[in-house]
N, C-alpha and C. Protein backbone atom coordinates (compact mmCIF):
# COMPACT_ATOMS: atom_id res chain seq x y z
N UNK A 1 10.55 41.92 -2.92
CA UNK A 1 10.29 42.42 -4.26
C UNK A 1 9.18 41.59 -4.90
N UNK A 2 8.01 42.62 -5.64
CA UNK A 2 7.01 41.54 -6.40
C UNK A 2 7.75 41.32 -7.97
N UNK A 3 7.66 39.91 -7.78
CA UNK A 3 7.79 39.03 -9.01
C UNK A 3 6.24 38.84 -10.61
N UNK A 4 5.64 39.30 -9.91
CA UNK A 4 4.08 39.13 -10.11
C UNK A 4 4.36 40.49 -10.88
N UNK A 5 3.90 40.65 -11.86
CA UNK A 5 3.77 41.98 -12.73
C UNK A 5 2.69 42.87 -13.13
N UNK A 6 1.80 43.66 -12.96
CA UNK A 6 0.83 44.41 -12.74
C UNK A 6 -0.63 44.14 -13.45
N UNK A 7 -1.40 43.02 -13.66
CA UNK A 7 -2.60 42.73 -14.39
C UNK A 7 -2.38 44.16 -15.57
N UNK A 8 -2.89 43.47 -17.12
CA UNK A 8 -3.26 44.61 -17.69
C UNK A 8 -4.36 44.91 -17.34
N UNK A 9 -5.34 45.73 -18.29
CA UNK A 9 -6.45 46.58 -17.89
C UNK A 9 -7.12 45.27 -19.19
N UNK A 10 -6.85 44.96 -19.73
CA UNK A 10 -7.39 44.01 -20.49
C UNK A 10 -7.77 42.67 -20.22
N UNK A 11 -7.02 42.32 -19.10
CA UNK A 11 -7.03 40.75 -18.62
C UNK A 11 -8.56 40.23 -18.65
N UNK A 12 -9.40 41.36 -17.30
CA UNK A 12 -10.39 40.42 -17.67
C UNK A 12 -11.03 39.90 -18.72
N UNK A 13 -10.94 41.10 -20.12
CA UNK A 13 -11.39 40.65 -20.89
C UNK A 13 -11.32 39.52 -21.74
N UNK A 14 -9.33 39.74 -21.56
CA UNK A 14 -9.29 38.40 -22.16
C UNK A 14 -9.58 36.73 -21.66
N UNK A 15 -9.25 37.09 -20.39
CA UNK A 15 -9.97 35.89 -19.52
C UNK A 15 -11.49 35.31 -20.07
N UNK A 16 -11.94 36.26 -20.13
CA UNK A 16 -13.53 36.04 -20.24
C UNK A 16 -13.64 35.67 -21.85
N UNK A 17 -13.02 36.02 -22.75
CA UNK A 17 -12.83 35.74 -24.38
C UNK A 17 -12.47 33.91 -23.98
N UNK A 18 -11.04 33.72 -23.64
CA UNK A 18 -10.78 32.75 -23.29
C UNK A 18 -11.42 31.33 -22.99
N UNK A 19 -12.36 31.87 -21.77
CA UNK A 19 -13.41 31.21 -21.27
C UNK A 19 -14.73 30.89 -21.80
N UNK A 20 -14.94 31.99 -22.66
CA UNK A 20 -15.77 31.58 -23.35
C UNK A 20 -15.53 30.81 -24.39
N UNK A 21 -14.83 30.75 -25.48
CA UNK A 21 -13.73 29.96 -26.16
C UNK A 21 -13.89 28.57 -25.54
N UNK A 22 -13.79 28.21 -24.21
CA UNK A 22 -13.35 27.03 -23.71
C UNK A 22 -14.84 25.99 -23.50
N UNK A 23 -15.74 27.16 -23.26
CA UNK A 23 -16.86 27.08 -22.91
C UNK A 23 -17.67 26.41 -24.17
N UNK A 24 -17.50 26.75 -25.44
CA UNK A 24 -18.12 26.42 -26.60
C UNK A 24 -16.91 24.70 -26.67
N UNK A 25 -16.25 24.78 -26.45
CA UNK A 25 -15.24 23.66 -27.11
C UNK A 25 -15.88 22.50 -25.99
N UNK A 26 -16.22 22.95 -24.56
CA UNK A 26 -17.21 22.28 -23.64
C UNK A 26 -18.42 21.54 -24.53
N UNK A 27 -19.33 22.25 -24.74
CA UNK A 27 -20.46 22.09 -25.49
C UNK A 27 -20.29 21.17 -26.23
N UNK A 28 -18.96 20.94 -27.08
CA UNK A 28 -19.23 20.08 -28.16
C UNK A 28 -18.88 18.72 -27.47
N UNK A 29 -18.13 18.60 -26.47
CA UNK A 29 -17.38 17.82 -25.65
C UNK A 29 -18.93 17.02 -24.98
N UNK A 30 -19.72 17.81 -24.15
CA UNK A 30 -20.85 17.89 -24.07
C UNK A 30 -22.39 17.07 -24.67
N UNK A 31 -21.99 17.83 -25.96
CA UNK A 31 -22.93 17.25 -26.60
C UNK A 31 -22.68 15.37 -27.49
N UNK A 32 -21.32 15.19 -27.44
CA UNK A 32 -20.56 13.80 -27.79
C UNK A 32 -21.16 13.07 -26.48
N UNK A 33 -21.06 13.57 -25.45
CA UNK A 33 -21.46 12.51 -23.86
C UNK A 33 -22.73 12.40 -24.00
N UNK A 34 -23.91 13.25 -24.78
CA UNK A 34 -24.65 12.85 -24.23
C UNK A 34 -25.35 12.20 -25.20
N UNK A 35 -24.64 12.36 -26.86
CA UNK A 35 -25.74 11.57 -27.41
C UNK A 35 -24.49 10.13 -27.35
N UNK A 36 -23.36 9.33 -26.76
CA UNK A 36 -22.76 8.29 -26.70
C UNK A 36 -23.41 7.44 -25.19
N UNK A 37 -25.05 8.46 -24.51
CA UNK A 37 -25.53 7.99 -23.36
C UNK A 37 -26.78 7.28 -23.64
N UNK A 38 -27.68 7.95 -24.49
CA UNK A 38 -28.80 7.46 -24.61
C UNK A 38 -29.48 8.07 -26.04
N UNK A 39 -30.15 7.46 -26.71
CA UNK A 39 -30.92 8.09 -27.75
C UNK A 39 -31.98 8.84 -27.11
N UNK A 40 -32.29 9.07 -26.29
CA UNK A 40 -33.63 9.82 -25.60
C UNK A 40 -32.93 11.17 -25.73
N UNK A 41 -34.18 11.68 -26.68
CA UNK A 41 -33.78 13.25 -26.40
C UNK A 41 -34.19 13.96 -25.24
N UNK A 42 -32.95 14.63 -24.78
CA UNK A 42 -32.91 15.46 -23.60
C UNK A 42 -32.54 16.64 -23.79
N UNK A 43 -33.18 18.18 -24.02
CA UNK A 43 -32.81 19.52 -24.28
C UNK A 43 -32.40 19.78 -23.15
N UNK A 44 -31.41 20.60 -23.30
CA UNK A 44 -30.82 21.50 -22.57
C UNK A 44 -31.20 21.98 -21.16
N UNK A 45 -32.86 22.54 -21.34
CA UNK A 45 -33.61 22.67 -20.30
C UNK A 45 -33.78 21.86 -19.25
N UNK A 46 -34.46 20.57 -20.18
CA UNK A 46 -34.68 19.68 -19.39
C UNK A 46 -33.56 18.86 -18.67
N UNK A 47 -32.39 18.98 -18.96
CA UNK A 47 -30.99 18.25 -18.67
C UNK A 47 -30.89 19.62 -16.93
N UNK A 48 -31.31 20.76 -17.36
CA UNK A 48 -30.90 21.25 -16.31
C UNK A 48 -32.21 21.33 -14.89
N UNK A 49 -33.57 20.98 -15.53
CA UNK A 49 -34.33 20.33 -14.65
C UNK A 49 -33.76 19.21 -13.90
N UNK A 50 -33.33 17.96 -14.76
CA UNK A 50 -32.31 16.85 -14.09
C UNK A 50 -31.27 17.55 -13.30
N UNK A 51 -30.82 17.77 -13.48
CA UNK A 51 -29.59 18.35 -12.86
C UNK A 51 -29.98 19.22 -11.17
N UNK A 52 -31.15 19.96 -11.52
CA UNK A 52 -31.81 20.85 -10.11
C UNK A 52 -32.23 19.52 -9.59
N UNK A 53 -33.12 18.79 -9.90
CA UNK A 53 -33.78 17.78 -9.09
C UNK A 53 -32.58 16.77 -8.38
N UNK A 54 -31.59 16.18 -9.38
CA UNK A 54 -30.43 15.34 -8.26
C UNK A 54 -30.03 16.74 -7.10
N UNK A 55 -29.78 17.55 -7.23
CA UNK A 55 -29.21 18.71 -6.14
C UNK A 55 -30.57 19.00 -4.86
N UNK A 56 -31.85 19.18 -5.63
CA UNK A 56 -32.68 19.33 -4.44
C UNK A 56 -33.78 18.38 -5.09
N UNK A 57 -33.80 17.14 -4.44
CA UNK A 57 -34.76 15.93 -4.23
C UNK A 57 -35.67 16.45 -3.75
N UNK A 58 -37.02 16.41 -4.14
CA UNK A 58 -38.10 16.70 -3.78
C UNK A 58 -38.65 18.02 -3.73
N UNK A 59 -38.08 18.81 -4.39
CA UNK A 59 -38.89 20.25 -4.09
C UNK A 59 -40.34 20.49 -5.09
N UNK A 60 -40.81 21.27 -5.02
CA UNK A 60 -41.72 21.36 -5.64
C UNK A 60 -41.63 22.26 -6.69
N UNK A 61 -42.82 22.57 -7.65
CA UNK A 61 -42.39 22.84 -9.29
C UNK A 61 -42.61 24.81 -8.84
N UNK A 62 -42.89 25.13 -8.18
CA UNK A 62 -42.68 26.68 -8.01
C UNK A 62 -40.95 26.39 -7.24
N UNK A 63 -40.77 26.31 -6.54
CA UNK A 63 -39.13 26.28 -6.12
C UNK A 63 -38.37 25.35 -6.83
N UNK A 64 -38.95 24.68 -7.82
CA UNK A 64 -37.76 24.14 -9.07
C UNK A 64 -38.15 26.00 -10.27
N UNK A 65 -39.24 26.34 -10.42
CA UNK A 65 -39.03 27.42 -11.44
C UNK A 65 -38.12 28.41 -11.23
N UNK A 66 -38.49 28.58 -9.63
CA UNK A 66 -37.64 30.06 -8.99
C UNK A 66 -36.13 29.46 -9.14
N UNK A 67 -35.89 28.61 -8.54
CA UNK A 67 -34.64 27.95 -9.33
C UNK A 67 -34.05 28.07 -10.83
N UNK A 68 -35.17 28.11 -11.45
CA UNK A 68 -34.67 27.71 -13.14
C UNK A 68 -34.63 29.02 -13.49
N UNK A 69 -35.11 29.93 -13.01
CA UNK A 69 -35.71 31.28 -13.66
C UNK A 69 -36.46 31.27 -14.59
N UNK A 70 -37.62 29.88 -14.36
CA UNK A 70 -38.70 30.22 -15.39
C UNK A 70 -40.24 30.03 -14.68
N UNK A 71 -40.92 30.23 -16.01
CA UNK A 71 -42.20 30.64 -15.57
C UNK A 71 -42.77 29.37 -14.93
N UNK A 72 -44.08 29.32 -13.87
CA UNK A 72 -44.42 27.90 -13.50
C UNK A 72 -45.27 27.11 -14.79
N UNK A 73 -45.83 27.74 -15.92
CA UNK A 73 -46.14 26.62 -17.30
C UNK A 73 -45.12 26.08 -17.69
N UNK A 74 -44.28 26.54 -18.03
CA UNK A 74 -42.92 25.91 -18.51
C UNK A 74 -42.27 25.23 -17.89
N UNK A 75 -42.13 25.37 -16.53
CA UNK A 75 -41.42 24.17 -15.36
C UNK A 75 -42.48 23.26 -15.68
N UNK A 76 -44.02 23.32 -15.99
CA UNK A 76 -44.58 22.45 -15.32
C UNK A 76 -44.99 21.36 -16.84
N UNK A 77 -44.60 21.88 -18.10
CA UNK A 77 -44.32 21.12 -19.19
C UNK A 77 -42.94 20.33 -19.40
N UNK A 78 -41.83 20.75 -19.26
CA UNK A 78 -41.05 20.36 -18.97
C UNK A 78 -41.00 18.70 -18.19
N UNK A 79 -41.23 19.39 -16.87
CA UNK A 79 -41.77 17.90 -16.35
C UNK A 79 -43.28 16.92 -16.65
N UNK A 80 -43.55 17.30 -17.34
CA UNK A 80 -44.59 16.48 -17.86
C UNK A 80 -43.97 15.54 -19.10
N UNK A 81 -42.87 16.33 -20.12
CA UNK A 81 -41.67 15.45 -21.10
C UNK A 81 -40.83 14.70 -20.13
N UNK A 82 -40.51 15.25 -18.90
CA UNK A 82 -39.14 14.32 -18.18
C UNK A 82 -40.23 13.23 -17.82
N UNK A 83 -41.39 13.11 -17.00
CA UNK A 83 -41.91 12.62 -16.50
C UNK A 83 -42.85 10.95 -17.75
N UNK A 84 -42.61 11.84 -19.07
CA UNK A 84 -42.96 10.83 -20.10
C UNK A 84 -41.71 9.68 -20.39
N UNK A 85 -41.00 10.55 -20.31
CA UNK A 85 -39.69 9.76 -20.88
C UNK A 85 -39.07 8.90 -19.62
N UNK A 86 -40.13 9.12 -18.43
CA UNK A 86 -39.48 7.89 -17.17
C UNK A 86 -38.38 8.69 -16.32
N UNK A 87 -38.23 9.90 -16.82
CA UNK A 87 -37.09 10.50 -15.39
C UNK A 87 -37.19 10.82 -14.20
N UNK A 88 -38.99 11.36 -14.33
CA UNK A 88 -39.35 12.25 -13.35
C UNK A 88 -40.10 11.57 -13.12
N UNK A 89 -40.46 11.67 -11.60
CA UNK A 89 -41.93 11.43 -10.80
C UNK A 89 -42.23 12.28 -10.35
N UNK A 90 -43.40 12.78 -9.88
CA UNK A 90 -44.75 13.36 -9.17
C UNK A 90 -45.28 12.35 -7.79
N UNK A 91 -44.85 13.23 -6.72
CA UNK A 91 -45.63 12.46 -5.18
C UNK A 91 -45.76 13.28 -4.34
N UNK A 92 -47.06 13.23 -4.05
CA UNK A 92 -47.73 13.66 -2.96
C UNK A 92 -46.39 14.17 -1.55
N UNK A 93 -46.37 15.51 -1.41
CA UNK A 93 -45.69 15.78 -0.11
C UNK A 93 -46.21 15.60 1.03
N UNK A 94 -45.15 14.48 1.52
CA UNK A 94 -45.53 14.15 3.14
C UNK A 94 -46.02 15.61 4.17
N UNK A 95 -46.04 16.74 3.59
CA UNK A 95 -46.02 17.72 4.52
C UNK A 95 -47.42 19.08 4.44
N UNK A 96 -47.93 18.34 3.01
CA UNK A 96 -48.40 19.53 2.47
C UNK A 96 -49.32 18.44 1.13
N UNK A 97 -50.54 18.00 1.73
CA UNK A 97 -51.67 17.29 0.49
C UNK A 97 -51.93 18.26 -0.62
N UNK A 98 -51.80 19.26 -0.68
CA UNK A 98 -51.84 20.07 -1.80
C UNK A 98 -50.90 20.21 -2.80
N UNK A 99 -50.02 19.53 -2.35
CA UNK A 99 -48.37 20.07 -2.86
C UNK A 99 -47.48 18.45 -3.33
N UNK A 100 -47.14 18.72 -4.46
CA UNK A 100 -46.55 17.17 -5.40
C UNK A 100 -44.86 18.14 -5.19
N UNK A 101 -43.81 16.93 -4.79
CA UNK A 101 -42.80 16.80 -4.84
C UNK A 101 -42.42 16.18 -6.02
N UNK A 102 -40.94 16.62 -6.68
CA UNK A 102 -40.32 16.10 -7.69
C UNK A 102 -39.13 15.09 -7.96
N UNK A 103 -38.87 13.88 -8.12
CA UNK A 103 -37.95 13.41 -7.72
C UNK A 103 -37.61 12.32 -9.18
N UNK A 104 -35.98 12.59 -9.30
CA UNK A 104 -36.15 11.57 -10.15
C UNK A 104 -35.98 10.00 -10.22
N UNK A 105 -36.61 9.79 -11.03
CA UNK A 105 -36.62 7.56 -11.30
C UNK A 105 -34.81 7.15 -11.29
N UNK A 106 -35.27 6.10 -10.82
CA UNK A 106 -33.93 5.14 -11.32
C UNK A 106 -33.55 5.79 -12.29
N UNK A 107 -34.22 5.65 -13.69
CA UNK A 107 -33.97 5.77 -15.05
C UNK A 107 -33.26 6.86 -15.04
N UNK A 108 -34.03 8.11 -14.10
CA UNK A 108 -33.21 9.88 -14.55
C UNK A 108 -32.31 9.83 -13.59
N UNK A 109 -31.92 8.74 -12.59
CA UNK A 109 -30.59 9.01 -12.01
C UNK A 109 -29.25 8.44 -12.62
N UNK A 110 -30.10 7.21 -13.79
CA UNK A 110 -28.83 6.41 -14.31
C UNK A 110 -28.64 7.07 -15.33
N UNK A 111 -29.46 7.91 -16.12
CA UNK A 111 -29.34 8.63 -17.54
C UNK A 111 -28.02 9.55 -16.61
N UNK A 112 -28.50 10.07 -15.48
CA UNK A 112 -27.03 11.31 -14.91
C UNK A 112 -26.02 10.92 -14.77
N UNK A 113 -26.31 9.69 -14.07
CA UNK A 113 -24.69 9.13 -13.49
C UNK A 113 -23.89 8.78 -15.12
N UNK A 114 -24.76 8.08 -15.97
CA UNK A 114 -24.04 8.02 -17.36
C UNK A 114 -23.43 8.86 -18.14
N UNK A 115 -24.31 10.47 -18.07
CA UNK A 115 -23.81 11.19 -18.97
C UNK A 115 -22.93 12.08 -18.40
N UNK A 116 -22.45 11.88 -16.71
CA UNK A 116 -21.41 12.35 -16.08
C UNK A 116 -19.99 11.93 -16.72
N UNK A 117 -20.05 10.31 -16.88
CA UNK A 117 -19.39 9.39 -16.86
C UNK A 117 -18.77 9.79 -18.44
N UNK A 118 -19.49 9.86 -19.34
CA UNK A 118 -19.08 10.04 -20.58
C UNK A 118 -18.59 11.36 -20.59
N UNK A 119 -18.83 12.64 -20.06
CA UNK A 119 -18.41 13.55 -20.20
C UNK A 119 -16.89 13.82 -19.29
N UNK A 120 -17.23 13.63 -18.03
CA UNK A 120 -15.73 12.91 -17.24
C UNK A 120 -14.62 12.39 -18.05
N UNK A 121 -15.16 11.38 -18.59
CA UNK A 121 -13.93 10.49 -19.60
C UNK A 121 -13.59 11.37 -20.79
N UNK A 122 -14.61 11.96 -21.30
CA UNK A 122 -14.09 13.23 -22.44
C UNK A 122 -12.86 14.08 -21.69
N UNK A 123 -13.10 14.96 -20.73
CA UNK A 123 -12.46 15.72 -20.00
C UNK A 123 -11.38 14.84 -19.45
N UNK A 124 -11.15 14.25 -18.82
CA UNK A 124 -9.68 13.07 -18.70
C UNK A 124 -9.04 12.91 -20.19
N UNK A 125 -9.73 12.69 -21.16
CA UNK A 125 -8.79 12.41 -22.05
C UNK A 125 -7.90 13.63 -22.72
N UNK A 126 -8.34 14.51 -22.32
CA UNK A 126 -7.86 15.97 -22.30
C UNK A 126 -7.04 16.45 -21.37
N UNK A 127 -7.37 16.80 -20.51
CA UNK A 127 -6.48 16.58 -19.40
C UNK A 127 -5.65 16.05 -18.85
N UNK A 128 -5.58 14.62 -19.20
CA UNK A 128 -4.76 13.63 -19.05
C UNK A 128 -3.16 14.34 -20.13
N UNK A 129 -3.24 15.31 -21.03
CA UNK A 129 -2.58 15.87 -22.01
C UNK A 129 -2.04 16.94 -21.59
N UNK A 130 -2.27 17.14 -20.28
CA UNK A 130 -2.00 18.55 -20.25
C UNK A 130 -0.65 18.44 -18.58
N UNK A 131 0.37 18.89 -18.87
CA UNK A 131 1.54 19.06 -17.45
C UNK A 131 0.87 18.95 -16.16
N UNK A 132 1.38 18.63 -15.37
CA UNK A 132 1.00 18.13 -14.24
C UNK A 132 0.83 19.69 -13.66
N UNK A 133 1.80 20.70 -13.76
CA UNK A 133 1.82 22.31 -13.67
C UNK A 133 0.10 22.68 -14.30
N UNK A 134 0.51 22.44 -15.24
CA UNK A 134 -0.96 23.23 -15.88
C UNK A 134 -2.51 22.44 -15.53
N UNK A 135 -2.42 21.18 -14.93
CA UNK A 135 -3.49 20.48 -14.69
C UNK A 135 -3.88 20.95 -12.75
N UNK A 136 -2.71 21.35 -12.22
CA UNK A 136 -2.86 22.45 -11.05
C UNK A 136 -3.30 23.75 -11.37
N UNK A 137 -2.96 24.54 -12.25
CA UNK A 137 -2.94 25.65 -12.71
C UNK A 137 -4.47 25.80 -13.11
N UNK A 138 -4.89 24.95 -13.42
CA UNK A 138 -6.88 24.77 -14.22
C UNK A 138 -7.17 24.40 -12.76
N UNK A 139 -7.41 23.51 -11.86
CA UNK A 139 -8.27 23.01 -11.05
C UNK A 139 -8.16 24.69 -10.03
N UNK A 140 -6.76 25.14 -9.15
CA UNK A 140 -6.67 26.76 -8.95
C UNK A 140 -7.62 27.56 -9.65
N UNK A 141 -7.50 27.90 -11.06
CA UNK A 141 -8.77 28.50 -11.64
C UNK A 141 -10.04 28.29 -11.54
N UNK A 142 -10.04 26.84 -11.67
CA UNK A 142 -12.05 26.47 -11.27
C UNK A 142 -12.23 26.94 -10.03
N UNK A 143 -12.11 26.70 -9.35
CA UNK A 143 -12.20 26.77 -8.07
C UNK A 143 -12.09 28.38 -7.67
N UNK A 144 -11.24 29.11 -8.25
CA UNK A 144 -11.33 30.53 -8.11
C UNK A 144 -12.70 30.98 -8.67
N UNK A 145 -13.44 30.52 -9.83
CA UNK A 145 -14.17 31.02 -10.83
C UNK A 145 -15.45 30.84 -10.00
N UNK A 146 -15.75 28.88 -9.32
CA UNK A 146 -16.56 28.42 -8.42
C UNK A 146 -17.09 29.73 -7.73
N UNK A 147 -15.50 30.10 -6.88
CA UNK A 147 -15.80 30.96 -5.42
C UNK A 147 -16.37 31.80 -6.01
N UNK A 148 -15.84 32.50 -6.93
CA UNK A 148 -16.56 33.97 -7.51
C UNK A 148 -18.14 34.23 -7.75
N UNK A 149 -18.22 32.74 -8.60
CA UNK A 149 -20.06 32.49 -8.79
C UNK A 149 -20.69 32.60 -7.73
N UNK A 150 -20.22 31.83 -6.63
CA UNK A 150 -21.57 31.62 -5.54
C UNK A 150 -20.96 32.93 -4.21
N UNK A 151 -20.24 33.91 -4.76
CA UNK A 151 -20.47 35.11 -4.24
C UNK A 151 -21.45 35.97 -5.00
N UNK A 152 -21.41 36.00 -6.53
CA UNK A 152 -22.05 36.42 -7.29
C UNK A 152 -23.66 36.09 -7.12
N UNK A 153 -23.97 34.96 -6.77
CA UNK A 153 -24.93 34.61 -6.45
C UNK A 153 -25.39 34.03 -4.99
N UNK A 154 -25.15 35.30 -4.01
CA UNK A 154 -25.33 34.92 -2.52
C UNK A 154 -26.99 34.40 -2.67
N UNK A 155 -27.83 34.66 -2.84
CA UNK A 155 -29.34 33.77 -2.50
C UNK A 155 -28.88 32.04 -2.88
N UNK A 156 -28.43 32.07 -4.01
CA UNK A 156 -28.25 30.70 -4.96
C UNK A 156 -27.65 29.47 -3.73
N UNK A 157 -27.66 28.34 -3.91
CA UNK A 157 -26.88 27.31 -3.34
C UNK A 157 -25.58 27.29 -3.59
N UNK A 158 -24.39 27.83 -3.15
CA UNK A 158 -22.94 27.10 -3.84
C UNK A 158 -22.88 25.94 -4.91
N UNK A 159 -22.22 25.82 -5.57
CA UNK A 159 -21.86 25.51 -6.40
C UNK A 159 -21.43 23.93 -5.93
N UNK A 160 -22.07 22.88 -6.36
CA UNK A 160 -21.71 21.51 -5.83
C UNK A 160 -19.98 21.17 -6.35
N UNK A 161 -19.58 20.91 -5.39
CA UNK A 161 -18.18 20.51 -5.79
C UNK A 161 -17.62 19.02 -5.49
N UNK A 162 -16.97 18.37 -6.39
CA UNK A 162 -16.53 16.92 -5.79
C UNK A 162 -15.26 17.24 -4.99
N UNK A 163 -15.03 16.59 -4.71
CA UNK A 163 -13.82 16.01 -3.50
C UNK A 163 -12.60 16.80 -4.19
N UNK A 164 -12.06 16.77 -5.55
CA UNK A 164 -10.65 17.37 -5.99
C UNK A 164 -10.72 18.71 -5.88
N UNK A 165 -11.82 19.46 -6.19
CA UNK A 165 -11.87 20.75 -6.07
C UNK A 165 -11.32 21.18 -4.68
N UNK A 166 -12.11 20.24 -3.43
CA UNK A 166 -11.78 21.33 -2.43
C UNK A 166 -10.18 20.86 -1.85
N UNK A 167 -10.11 19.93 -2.43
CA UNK A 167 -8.28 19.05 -1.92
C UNK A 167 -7.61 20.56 -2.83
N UNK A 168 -7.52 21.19 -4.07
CA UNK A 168 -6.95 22.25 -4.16
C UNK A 168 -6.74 23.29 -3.22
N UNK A 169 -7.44 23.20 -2.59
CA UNK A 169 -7.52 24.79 -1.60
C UNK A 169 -6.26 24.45 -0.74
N UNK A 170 -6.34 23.37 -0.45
CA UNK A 170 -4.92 22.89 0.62
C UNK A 170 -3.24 22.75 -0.02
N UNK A 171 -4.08 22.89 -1.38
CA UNK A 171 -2.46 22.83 -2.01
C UNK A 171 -1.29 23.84 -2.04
């Protein structure tokens, strides 16, 4: 006999209300980590330039745009601000003299590892609040949501995951 009772016709929506809901309460969570990291302003954009460059070291600024979904002026201003503010470098590809690789400095790997760190500890202190049931019950969901994205986006790279995510799957 199913115990499980028939999805409404509404769920996804409310899921997705939900999530979005959770998603803004993120942001603010978010935005506390990153100005308790550094006074250097870092937009949004450019946080997600950082973010492409730790995932693919060295690519170049047409396969960081096609990445970003933006135009190559705008990738290529962008890194000209990361590159002021000490995050980014510009070097010559071992493979291709025509062609500058992107990689970031000390500085834009410790600005990441920091504003991981502060946002991490936001999210623990939250979590840390929540049943040991329901703190299974969320990591099951990410991880469902994960899989869904990087089906959603078969060209894209999967979705980087740390170590707890995939210890769920075995649970």
């Amino acid at each position: 006999m199913d115990t499980n009772p028939a999805p409404s016709p509404r769920e996804p929506q409310e899921t997705a209300q939900a999530a979005r809901e959770l998603i803004e309460l993120l942001e603010v969570l978010w935005e506390r980590g990153r100005d308790m990291v550094s006074s250097t302003p870092v937009s949004a954009s450019q946080l997600r330039v950082l973010y492409s460059l730790d995932r693919e070291e060295g690519i170049n600024l047409r396969s960081l745009g096609e990445l970003l979904g933006s135009a190559p002026p705008s990738v290529s201003r962008m890194c000209d601000r990361l590159e002021a503010l000490g995050f980014v470098q510009r070097l010559p590809s071992p493979v291709s003299r025509r062609q500058l690789e992107l990689h970031l400095t000390v500085r834009g790997k410790a600005y990441l590892r920091d504003l991981r760190v502060q946002r991490e500890e936001a999210l623990l202190a939250v979590i840390s609040e929540m049943s040991p049931t329901s703190r299974k019950a969320l990591l099951r969901g990410l991880t469902g949501f994960q899989d869904a994205l990087d089906k959603e986006r078969p060209s894209a790279p999967p979705v980087r995951r740390g170590a707890p995510l995939k210890d769920v799957r075995s649970a």
